[in-house]
Protein backbone atom coordinates (compact mmCIF):
# COMPACT_ATOMS: atom_id res chain seq x y z
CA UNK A 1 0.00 0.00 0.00
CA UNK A 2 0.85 3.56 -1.30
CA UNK A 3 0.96 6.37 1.50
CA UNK A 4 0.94 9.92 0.27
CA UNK A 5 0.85 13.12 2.63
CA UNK A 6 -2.15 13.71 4.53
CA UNK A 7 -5.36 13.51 2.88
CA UNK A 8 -6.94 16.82 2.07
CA UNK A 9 -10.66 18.25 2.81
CA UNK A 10 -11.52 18.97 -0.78
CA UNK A 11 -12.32 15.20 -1.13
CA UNK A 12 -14.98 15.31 1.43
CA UNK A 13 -18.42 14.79 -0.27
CA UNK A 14 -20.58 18.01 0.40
CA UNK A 15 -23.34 15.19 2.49
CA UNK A 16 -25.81 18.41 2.76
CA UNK A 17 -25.37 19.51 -0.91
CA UNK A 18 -29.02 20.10 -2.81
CA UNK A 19 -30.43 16.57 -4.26
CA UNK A 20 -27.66 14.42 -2.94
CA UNK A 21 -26.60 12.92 0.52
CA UNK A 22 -29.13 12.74 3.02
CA UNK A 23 -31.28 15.87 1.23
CA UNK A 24 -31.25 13.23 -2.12
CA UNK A 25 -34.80 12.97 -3.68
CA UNK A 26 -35.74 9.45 -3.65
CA UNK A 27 -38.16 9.72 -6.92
CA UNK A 28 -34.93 11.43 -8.69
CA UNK A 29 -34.18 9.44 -11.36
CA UNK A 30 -31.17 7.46 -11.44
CA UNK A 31 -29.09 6.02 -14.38
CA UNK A 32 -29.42 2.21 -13.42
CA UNK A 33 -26.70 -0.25 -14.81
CA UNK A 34 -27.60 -3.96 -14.47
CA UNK A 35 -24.67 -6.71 -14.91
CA UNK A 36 -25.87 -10.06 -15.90
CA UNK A 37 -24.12 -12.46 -17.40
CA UNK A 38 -26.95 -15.79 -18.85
CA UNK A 39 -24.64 -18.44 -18.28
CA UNK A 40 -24.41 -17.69 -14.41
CA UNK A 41 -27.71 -20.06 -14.29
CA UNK A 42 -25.59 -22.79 -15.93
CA UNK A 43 -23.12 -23.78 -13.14
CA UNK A 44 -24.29 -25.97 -9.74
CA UNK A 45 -21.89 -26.34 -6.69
CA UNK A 46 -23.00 -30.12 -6.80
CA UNK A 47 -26.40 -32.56 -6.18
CA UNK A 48 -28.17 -30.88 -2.91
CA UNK A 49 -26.22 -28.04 -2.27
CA UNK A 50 -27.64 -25.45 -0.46
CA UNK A 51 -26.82 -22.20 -2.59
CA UNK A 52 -28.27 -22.49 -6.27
CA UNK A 53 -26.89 -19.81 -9.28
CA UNK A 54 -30.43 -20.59 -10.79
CA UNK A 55 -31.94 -17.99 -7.86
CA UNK A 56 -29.86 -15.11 -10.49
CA UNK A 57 -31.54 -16.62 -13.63
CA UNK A 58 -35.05 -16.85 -12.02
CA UNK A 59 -34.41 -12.96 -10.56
CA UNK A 60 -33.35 -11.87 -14.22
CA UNK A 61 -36.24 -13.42 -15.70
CA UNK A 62 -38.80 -11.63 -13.07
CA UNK A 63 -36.84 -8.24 -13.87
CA UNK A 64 -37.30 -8.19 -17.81
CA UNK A 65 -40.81 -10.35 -17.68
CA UNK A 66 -42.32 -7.28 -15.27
CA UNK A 67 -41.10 -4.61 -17.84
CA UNK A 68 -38.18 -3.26 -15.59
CA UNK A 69 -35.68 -4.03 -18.03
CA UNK A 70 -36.69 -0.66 -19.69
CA UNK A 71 -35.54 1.59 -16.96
CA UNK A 72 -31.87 -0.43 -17.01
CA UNK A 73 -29.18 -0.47 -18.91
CA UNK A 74 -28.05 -4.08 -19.01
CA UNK A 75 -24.18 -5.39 -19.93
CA UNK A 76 -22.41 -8.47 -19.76
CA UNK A 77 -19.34 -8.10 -17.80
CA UNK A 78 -16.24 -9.53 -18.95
CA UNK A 79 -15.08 -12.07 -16.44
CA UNK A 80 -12.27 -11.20 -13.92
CA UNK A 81 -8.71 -12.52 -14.95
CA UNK A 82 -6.67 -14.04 -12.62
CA UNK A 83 -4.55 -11.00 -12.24
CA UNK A 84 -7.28 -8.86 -11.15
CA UNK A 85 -8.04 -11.21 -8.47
CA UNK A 86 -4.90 -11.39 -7.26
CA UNK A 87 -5.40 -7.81 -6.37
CA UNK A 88 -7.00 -9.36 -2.90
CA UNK A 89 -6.33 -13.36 -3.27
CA UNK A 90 -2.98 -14.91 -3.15
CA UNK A 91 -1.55 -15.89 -6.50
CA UNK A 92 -1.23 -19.41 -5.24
CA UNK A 93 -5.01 -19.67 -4.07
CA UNK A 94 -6.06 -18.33 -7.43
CA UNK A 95 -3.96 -20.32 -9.53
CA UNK A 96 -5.52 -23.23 -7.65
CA UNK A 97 -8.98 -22.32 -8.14
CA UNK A 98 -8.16 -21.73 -12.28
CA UNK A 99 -6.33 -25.43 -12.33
CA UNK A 100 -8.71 -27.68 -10.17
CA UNK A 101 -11.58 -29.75 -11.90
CA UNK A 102 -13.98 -32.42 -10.35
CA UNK A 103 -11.55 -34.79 -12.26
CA UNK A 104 -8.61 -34.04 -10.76
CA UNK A 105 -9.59 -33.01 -7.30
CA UNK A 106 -7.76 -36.04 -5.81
CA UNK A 107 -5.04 -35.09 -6.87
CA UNK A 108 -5.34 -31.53 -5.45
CA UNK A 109 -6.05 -32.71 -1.92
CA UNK A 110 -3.67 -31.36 0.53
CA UNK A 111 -4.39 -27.91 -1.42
CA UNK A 112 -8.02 -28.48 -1.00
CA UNK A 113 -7.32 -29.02 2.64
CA UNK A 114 -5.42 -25.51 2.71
CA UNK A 115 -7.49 -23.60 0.73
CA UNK A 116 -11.09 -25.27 2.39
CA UNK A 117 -12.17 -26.14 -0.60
CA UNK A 118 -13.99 -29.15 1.00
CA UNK A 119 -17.68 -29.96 1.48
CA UNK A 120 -19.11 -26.47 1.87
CA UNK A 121 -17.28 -25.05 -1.02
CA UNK A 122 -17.01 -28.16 -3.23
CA UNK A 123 -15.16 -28.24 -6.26
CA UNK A 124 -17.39 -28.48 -9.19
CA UNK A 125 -17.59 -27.90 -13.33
CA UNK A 126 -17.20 -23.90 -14.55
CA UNK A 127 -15.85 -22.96 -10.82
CA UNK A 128 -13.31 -20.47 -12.05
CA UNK A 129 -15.66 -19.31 -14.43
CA UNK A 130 -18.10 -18.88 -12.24
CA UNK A 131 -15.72 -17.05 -9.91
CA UNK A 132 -14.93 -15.18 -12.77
CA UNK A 133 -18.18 -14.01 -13.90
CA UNK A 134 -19.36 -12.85 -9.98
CA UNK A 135 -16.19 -11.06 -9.30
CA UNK A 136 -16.21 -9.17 -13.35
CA UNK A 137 -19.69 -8.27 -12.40
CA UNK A 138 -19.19 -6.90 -9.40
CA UNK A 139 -15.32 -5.03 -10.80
CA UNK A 140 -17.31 -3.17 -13.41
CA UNK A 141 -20.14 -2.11 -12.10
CA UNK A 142 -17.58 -0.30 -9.71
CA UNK A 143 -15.63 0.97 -12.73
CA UNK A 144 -19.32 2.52 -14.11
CA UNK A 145 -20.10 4.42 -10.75
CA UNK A 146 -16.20 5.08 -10.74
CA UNK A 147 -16.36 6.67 -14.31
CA UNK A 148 -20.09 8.07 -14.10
CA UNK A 149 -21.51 6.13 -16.28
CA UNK A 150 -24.51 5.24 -13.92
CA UNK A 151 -25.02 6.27 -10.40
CA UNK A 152 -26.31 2.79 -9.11
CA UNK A 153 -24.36 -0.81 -10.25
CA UNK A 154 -26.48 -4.13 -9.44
CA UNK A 155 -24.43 -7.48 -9.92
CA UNK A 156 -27.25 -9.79 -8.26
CA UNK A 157 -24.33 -12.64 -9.01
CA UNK A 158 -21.73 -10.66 -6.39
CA UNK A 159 -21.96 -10.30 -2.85
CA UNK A 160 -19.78 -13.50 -1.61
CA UNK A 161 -18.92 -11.82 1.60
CA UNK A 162 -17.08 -14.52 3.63
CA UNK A 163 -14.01 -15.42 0.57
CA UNK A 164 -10.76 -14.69 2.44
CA UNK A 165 -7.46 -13.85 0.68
CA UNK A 166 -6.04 -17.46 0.44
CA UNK A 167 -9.18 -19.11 1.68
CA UNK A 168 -12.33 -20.30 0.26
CA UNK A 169 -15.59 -19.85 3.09
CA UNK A 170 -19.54 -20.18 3.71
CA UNK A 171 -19.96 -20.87 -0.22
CA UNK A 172 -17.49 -18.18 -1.34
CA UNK A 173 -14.27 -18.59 -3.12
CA UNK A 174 -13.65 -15.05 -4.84
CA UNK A 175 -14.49 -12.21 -2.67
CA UNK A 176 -16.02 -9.94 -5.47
CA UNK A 177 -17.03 -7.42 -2.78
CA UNK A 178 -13.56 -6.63 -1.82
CA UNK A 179 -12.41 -6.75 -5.39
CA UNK A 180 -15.55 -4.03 -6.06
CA UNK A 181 -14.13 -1.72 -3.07
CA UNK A 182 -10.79 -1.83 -4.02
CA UNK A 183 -11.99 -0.56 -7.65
CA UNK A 184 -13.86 2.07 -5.89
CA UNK A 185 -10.88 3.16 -3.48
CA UNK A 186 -9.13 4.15 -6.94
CA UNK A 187 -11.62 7.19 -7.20
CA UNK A 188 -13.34 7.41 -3.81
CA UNK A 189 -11.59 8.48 -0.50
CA UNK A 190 -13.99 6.44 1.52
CA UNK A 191 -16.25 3.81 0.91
CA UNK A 192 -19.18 2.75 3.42
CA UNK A 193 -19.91 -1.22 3.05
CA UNK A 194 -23.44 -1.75 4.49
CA UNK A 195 -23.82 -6.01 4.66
CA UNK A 196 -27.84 -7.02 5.42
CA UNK A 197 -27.44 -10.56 4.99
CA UNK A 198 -28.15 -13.14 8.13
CA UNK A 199 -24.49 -13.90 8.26
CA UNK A 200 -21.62 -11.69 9.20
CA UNK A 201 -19.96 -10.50 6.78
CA UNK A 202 -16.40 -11.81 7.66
CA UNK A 203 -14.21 -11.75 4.53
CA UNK A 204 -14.69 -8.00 3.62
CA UNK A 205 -14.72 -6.96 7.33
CA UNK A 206 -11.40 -8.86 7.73
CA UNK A 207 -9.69 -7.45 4.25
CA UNK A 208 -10.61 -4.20 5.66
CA UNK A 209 -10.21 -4.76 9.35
CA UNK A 210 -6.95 -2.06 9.93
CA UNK A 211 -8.21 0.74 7.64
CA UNK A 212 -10.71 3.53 8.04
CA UNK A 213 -10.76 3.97 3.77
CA UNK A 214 -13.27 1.17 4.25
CA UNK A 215 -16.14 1.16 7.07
CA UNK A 216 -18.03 -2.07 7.38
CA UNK A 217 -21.31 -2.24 8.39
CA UNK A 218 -22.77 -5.83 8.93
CA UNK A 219 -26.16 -6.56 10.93
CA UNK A 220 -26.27 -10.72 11.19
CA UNK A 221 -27.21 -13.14 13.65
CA UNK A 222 -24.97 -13.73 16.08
CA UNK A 223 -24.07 -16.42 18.35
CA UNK A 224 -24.07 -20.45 17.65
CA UNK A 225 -24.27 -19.58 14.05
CA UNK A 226 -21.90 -19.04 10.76
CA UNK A 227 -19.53 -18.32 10.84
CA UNK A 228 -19.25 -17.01 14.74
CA UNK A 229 -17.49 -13.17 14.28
CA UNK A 230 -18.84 -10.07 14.19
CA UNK A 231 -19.80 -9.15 17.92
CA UNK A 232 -20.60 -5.85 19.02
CA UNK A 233 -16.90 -5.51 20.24
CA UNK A 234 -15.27 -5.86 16.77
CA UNK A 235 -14.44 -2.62 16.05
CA UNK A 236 -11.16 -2.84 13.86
CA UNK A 237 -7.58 -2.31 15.00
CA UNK A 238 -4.94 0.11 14.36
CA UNK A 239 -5.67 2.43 11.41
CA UNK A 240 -9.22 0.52 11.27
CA UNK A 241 -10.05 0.97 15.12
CA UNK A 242 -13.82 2.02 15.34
CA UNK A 243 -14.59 1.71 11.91
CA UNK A 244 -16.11 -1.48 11.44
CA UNK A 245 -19.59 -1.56 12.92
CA UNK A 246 -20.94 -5.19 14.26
CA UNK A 247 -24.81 -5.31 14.93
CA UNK A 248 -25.44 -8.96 16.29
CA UNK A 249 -28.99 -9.71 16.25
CA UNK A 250 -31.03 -12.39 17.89
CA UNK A 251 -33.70 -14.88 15.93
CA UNK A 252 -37.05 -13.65 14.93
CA UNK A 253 -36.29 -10.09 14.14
CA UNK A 254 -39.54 -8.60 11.88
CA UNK A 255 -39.59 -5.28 10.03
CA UNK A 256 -40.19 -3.18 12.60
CA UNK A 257 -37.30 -3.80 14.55
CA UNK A 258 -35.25 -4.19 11.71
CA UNK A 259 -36.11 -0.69 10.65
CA UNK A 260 -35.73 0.85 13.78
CA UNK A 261 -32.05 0.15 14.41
CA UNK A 262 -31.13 0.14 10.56
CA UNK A 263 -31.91 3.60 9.63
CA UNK A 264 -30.68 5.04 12.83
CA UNK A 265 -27.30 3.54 12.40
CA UNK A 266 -27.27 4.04 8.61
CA UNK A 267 -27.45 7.82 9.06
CA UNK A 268 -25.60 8.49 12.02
CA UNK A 269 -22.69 6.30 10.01
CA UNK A 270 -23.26 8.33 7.02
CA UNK A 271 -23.22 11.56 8.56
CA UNK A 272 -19.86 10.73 10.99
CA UNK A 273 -18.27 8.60 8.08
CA UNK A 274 -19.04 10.81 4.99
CA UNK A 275 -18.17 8.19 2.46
CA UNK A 276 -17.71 9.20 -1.29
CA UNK A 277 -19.52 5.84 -2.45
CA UNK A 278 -21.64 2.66 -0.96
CA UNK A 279 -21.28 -0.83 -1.66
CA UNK A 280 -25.07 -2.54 -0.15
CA UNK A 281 -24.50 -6.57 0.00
CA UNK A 282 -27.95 -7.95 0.02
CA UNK A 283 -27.74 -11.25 1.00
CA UNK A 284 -31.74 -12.84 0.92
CA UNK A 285 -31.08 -15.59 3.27
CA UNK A 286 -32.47 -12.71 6.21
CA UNK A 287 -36.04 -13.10 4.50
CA UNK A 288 -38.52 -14.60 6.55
CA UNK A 289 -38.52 -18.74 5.83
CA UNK A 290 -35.25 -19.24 4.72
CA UNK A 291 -33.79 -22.61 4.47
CA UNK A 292 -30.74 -21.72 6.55
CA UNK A 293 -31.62 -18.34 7.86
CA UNK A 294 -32.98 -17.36 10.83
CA UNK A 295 -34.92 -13.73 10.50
CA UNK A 296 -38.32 -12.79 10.10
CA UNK A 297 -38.16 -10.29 7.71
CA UNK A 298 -40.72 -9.94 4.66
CA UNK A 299 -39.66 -8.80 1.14
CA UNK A 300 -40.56 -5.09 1.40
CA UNK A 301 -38.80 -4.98 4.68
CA UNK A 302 -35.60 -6.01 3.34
CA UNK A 303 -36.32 -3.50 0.46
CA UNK A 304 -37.11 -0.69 2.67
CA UNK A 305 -33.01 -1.18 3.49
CA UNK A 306 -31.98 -0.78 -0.43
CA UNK A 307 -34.49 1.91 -0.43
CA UNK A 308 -32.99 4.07 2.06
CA UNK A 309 -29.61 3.91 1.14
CA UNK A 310 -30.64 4.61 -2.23
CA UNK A 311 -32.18 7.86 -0.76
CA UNK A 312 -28.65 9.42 0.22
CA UNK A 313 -28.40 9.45 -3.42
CA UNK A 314 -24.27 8.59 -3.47
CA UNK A 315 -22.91 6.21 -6.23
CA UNK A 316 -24.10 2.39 -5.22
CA UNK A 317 -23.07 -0.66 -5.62
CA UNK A 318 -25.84 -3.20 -4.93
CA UNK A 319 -24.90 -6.82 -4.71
CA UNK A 320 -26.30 -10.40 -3.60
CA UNK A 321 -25.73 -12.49 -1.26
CA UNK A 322 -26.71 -15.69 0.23
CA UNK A 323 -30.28 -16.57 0.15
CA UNK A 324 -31.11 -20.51 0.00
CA UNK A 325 -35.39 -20.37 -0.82
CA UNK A 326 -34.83 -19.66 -4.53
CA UNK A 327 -38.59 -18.77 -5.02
CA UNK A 328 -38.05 -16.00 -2.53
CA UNK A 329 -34.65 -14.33 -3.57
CA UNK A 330 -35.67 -14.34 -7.04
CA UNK A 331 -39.11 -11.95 -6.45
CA UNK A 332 -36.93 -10.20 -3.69
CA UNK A 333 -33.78 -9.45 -5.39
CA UNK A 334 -35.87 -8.58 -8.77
CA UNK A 335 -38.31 -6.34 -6.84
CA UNK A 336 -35.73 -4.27 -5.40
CA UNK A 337 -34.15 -4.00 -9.19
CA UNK A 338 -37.71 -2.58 -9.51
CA UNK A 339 -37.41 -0.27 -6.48
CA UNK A 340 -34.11 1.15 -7.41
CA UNK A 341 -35.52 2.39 -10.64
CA UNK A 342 -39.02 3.48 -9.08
CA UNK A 343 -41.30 1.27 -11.09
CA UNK A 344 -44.10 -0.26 -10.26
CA UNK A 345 -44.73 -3.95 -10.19
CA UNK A 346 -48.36 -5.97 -9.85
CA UNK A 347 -48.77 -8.15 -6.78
CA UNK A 348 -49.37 -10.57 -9.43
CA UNK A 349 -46.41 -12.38 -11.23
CA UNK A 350 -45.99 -12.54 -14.58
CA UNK A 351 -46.07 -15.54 -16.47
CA UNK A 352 -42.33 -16.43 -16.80
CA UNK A 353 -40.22 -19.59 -17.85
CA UNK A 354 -39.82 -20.48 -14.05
CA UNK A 355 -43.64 -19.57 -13.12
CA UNK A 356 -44.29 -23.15 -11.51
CA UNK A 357 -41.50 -22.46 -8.69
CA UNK A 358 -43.79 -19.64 -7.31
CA UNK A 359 -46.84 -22.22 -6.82
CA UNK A 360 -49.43 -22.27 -5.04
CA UNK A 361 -49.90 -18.75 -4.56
CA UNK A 362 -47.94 -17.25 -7.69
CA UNK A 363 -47.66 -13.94 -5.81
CA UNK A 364 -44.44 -11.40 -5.95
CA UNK A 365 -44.88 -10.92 -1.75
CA UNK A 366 -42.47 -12.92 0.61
CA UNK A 367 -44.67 -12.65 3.53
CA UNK A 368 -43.18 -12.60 7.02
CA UNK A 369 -44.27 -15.13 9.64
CA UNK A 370 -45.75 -15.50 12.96
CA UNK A 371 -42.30 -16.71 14.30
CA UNK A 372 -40.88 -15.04 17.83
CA UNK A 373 -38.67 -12.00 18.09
CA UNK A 374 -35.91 -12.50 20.52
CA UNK A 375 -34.97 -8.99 19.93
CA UNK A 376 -36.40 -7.01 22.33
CA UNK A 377 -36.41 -3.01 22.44
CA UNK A 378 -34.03 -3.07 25.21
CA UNK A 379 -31.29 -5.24 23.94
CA UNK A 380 -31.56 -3.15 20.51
CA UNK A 381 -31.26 0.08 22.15
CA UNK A 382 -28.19 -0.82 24.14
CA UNK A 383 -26.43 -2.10 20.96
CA UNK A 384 -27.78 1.66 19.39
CA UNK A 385 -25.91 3.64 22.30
CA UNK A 386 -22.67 1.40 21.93
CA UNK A 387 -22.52 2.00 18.11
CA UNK A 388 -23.61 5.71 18.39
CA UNK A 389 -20.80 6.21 20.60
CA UNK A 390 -18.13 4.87 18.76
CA UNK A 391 -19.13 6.66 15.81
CA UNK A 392 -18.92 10.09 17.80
CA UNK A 393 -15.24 9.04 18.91
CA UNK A 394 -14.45 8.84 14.75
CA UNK A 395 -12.78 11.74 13.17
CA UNK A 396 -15.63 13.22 10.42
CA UNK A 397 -12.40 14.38 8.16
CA UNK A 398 -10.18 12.70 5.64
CA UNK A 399 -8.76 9.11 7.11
CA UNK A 400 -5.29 8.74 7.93
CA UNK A 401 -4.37 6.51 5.24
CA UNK A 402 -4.19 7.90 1.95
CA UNK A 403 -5.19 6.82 -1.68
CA UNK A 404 -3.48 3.49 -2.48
CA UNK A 405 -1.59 2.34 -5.73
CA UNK A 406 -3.23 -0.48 -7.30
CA UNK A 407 -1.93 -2.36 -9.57
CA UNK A 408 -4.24 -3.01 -12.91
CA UNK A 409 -3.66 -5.13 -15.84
CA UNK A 410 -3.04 -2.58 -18.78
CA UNK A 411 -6.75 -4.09 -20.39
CA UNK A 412 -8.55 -4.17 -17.13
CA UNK A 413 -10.67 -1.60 -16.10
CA UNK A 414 -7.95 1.36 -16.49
CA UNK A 415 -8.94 1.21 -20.03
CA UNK A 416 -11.89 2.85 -20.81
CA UNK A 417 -15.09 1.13 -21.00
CA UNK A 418 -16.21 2.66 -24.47
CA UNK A 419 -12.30 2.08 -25.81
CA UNK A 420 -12.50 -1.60 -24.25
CA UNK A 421 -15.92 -2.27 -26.25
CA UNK A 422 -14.89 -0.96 -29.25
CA UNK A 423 -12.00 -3.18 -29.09
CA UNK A 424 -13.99 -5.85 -28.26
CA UNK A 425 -16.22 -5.58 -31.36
CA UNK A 426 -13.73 -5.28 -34.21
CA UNK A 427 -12.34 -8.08 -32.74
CA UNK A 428 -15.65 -9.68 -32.68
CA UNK A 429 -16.69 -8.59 -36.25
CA UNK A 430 -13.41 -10.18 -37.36
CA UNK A 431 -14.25 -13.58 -36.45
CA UNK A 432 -18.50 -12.89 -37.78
CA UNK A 433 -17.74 -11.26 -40.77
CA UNK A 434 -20.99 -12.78 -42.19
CA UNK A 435 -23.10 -11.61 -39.44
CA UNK A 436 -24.71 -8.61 -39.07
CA UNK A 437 -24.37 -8.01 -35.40
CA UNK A 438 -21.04 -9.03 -33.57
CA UNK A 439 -21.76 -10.27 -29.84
CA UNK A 440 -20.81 -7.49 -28.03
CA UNK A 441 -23.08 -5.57 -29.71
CA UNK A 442 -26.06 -8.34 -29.04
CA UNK A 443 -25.00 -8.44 -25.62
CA UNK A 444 -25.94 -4.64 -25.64
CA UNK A 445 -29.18 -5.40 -26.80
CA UNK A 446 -31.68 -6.01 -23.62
CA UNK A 447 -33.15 -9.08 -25.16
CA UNK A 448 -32.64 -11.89 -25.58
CA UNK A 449 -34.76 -15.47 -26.58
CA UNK A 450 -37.68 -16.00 -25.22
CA UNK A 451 -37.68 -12.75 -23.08
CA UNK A 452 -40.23 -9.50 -23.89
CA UNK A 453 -39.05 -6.46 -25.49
CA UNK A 454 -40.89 -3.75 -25.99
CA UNK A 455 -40.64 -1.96 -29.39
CA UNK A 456 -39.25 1.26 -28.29
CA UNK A 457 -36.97 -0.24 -26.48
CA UNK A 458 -35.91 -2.93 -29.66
CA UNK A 459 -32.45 -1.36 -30.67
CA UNK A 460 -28.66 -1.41 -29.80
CA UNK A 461 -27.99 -0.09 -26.69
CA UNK A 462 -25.02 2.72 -26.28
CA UNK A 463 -22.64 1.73 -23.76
């Protein structure tokens, strides 16, 4: 890490400027950029595993068959390379992950064993790829907000929170989150991470854990559950001391609750912290009914969180998450697409490709339940006044460590996006000179086989 001479108040984001910060208009409307890559739907951990890429597919196919597809501008990423994952990960971890194939696992066992890529993170067909296509998603949707080309980034296919540097964890072998901040660092003085899945958010609270460029904000369950960190005590060390934020909640919590120490904490961090951009991970396993979560929270109360940090109205990054009902992340994660561009969406679904996983009731609502809340007002306040009072003890000016040098490949995301696609397609229009339309330039296109378009909307889209 780079450190230059101490950071200057001219990058401090006017927070009480007209239209933006916490005075942001939340019907303004925003330039949306959606990263979806089809083939994401293709790749399965293995036979009964919990997590399922199919949720992303089923989402995507919710977001273009209710219309919202018109209100986004959708791109295929290109994949991260191995280099630009070594920007976080070890070069020996990912040059593991790029070699290792169901067929020749045995043969990679002691680094299997070192790396934990074992039983909950099983080695399977497409994983680099895979890895590839969550992290690229999640890298340029950072380098859009970084560039301006859209003030909110949504890479349902990112958000593997608990990936460690050498380490594979909870289902997560690239962390694509860190890989998004450290894109963001490159233009942003601070970033604010805000983590609403029902696990702690580990990997990108430990990649950040000794620097106050970064503030993590995770609110998970917390006690006999995975993957055991993030008490109220974690507060970072060094450099990092008091600006990671831990809010351990108990089983049951409902909307209410959930909304009453979320938008507290969200605004007193935004107005001690100041960050220049926000990266929301929105993991859907904190829904009510969950297969392995452990909330009580229905789908417009987990919206209500991307709504209001949407309403501060500074560049986002919106990611996934975990989420193991795939009937209920996919009408969750592709109603908040909805909700992030303000449109409207009938309780009733829309016939889609996937319609019989929504049976009986077909409805776009994930209701919550009559479950108990072991949260009580008390134990939520206290956890309030702890995290309130840490924030007062931060320093609202520039952090002490100053903007790092990151190394990028000379074609990664230094290049600009415009230059990269018009690269892209003369390459592409070499090898289908007999085709009208290279496949960068269908991939610009919003749709695609067996998907609705409607007519205004049936041309090439600029990048």
């Amino acid at each position: 890490m780079a450190i230059a001479g101490p950071a200057s108040k001219q990058f401090l984001p006017p927070i009480d400027e007209p239209n933006t910060g916490i005075n942001a208009r939340p019907s303004q409307p925003k330039k949306v950029a959606y990263l979806y890559d089809a083939n994401i739907g293709h790749y399965a951990y293995e036979s009964g595993h919990c997590i399922k890429p199919h949720r992303i597919r089923m989402a995507h196919d919710l977001v273009m068959n209710y219309g919202i597809f018109n209100k986004l501008e959708i791109f295929r990423a290109r994949p991260a390379s191995k280099l630009e994952m070594t920007q976080f990960h070890t070069d020996e971890y990912i040059d593991f992950l790029s070699k290792v194939t169901p067929e020749s696992a045995e043969k990679y066992t002691k680094e299997r064993t070192k790396f934990n890529v074992l039983e909950d993170c099983p080695v399977f067909d497409g994983l680099f790829e895979y890895c590839g296509i969550s992290a690229g998603g999640s890298m340029e949707g950072a380098a859009r907000l970084n560039r301006g080309k859209c003030d909110i980034a949504i890479n349902w296919a990112g958000g593997l929170h608990h990936a460690k540097k050498a380490e594979a964890s909870g289902f997560c072998y690239v962390n694509d989150i860190v890989l998004g901040i450290l894109e963001l660092l490159r233009f942003h003085q601070r970033v604010l991470y805000i983590d609403i899945d029902v696990h702690h958010g580990d990997g990108v609270e430990e990649a950040f854990y000794t620097t106050d460029r970064v503030m993590t904000l995770s609110l998970h369950k917390y006690g006999e559950f995975f993957p055991g960190t993030g008490e109220l005590m974690d507060i970072g060390v060094g450099s990092g001391r008091r600006y990671s934020i831990n809010v351990p909640l108990r089983d049951g919590i409902d909307d209410a609750n959930y909304k009453s120490i979320f938008e507290p904490i969200v605004t007193s961090t935004m107005e001690h912290y100041r960050p220049g951009a926000i990266v929301l991970q929105c993991g859907a396993d904190s829904l009510s009914g969950d297969r392995l979560g452990c909330f009580n929270l229905s789908m417009k109360g987990h919206a209500n969180c991307v709504n209001f940090v949407k309403s501060f109205g500074l560049p986002l990054l919106v990611l996934g998450g975990g989420g193991y009902t795939m009937r209920n992340v996919a009408r969750t994660w592709a109603y908040e697409t909805g909700q992030l561009v303000d449109h409207d969406m009938d309780d009733t679904l829309p016939f889609t490709d996937y319609y019989e996983y929504y049976a009986p009731e077909f409805a776009l609502d994930v209701p919550a339940s009559n479950m108990q809340n072991a949260n009580t007002r008390e134990y939520l306040e206290r956890i309030k006044t702890f995290i309130f009072e840490n924030l007062r003890k931060t320093i609202p000016s520039a952090p002490s460590v100053q903007m790092q040098a990151i190394p990028r490949h000379s074609m990664g995301m230094d290049e600009t996006l415009d230059e990269e696609e018009d690269r892209l397609d003369d390459e592409d229009s070499e090898a289908n000179a007999d085709h009208r339309y290279t496949q960068r330039m269908v991939d610009k296109m919003v749709e695609r086989d067996g998907e609705l378009m409607a007519p205004e909307r049936m041309s090439i889209m600029a990048a």
